[in-house]
Protein backbone atom coordinates (compact mmCIF):
# COMPACT_ATOMS: atom_id res chain seq x y z
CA UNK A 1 -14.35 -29.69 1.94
CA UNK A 2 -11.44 -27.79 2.81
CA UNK A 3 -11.38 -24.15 3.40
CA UNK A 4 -9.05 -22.02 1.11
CA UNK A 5 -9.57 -18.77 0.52
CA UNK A 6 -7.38 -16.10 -1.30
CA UNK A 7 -8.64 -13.09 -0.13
CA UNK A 8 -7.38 -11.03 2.61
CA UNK A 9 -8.47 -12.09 6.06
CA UNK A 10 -9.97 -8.79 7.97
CA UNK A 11 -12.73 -9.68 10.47
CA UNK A 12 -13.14 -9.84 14.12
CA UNK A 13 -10.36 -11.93 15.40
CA UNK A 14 -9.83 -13.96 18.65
CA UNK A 15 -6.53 -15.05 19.74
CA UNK A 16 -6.43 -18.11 21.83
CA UNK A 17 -3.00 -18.69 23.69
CA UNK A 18 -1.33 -21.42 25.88
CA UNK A 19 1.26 -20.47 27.59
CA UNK A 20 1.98 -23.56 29.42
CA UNK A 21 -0.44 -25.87 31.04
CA UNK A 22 -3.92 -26.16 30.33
CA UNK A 23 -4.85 -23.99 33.06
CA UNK A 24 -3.18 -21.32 31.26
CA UNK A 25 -5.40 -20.96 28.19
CA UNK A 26 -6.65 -17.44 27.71
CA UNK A 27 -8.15 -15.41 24.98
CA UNK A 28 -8.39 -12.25 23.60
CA UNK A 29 -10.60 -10.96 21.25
CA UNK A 30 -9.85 -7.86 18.56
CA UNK A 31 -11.79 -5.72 16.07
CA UNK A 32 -8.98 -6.66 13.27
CA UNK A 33 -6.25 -9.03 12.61
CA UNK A 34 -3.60 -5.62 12.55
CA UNK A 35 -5.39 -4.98 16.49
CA UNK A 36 -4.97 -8.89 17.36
CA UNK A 37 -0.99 -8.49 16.20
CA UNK A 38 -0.57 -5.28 18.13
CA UNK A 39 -1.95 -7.18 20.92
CA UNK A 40 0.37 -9.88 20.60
CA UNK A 41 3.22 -7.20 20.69
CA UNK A 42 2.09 -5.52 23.71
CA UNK A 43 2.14 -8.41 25.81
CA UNK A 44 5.52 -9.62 24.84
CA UNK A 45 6.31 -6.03 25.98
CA UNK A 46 4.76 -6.58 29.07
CA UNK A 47 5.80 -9.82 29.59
CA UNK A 48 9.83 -8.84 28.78
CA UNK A 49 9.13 -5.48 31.39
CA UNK A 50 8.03 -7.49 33.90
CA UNK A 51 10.70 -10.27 33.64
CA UNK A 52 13.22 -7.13 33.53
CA UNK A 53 12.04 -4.69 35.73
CA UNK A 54 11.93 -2.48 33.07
CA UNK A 55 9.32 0.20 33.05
CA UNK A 56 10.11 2.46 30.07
CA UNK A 57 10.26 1.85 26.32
CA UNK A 58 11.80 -1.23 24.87
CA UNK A 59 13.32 -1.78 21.56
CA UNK A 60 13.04 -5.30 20.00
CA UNK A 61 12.60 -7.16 16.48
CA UNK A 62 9.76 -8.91 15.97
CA UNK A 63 11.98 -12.35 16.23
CA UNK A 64 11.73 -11.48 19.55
CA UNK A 65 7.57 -11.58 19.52
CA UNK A 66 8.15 -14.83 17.06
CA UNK A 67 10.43 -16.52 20.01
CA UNK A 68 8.26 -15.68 22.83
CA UNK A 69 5.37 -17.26 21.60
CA UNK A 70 6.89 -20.01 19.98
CA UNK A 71 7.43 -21.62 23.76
CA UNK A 72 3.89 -21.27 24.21
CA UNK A 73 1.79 -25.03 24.01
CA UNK A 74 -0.83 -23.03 21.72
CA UNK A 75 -1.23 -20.19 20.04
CA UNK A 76 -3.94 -19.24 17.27
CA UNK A 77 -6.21 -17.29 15.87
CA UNK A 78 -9.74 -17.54 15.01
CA UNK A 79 -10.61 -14.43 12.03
CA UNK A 80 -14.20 -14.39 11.20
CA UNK A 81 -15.19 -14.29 7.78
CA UNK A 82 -18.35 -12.09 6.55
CA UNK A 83 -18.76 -14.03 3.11
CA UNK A 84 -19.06 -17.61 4.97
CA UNK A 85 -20.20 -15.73 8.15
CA UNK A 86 -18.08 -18.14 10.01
CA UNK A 87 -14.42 -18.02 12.31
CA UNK A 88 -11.71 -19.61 10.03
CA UNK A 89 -8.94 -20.60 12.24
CA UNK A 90 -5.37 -19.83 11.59
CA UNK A 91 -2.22 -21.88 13.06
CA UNK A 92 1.23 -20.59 14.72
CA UNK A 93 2.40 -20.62 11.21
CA UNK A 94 -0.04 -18.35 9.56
CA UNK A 95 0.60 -15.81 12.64
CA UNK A 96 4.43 -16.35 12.29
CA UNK A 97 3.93 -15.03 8.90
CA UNK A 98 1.34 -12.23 9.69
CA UNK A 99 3.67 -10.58 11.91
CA UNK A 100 6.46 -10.53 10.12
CA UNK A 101 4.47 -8.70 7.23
CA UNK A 102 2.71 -6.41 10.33
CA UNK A 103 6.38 -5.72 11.10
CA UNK A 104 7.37 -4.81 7.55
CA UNK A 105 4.26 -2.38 7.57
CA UNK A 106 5.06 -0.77 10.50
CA UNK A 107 8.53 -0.28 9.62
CA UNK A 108 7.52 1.54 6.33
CA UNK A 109 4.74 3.77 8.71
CA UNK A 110 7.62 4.77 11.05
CA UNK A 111 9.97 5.47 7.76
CA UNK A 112 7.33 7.75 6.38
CA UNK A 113 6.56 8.95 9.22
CA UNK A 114 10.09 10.23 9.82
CA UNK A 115 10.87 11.25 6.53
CA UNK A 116 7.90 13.46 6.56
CA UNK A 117 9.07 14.89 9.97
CA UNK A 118 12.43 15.59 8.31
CA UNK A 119 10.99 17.50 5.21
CA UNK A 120 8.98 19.62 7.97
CA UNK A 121 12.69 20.01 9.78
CA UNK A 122 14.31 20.80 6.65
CA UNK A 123 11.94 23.49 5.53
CA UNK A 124 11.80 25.07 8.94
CA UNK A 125 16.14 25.17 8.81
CA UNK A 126 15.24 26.94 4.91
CA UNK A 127 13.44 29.65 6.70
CA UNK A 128 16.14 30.69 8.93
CA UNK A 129 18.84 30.45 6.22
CA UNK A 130 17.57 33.51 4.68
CA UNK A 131 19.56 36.73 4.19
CA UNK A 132 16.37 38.76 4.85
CA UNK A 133 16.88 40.33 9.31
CA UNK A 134 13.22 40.89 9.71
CA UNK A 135 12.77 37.05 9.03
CA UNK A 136 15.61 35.95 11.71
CA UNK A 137 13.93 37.97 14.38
């Protein structure tokens, strides 16, 4: 019987990758799929750093993540699931897809996140716009 689920996959996750050989299999495990993304993230930043001596901040699109790890031999995840109490493994594909809705959700956290941080500037810029001395000293 196949496994096919609808529901939203949440659980304890383990990334297994393959860079190259099979020497280089490693794993990582994470508290959520969102963590296990993140993770995958950080180590393409790490990865591109290192490659560029680099040690600051980078700025990249998540193609970039996508076509880092799609020269890899391997790379999946296993998500456990508390209803089967089982791992249900996910493919390259399924990840593909995953991060490009993580990257969609952290582009709409950042956009919040900055339009709230505007409304704060604005209001502050209100305050000193008044006519009133005692406020502008």
């Amino acid at each position: 019987m196949a496994y096919n689920r609808s529901s939203p996959d949440t659980g304890h996750t383990i990334l297994f990758m393959q860079p190259t050989d099979e020497e280089s299999r490693t794993y990582n495990d994470y508290k959520s799929i969102d963590d296990a993304l993140y993770g995958l993230c950080e180590l393409f930043e790490e990865t591109y750093k290192e490659r560029n001596g680099i040690s600051g901040d980078i700025v990249y699109e998540i193609d970039d993540v996508i076509a880092y790890f799609s020269n890899f031999q391997e790379v999946l995840m296993m998500i456990f699931d508390t209803e089967f109490n089982c791992y249900v493994p996910r493919d390259t594909d399924w990840i593909v897809d995953k991060l490009n809705n993580y990257a969609t959700k952290m582009s709409q956290v950042d956009s919040q996140s900055t339009s709230r941080q505007n409304a704060m500037d604005d209001a502050q810029e209100e305050d000193w716009d008044d006519d009133d001395p005692d406020k502008m000293m």
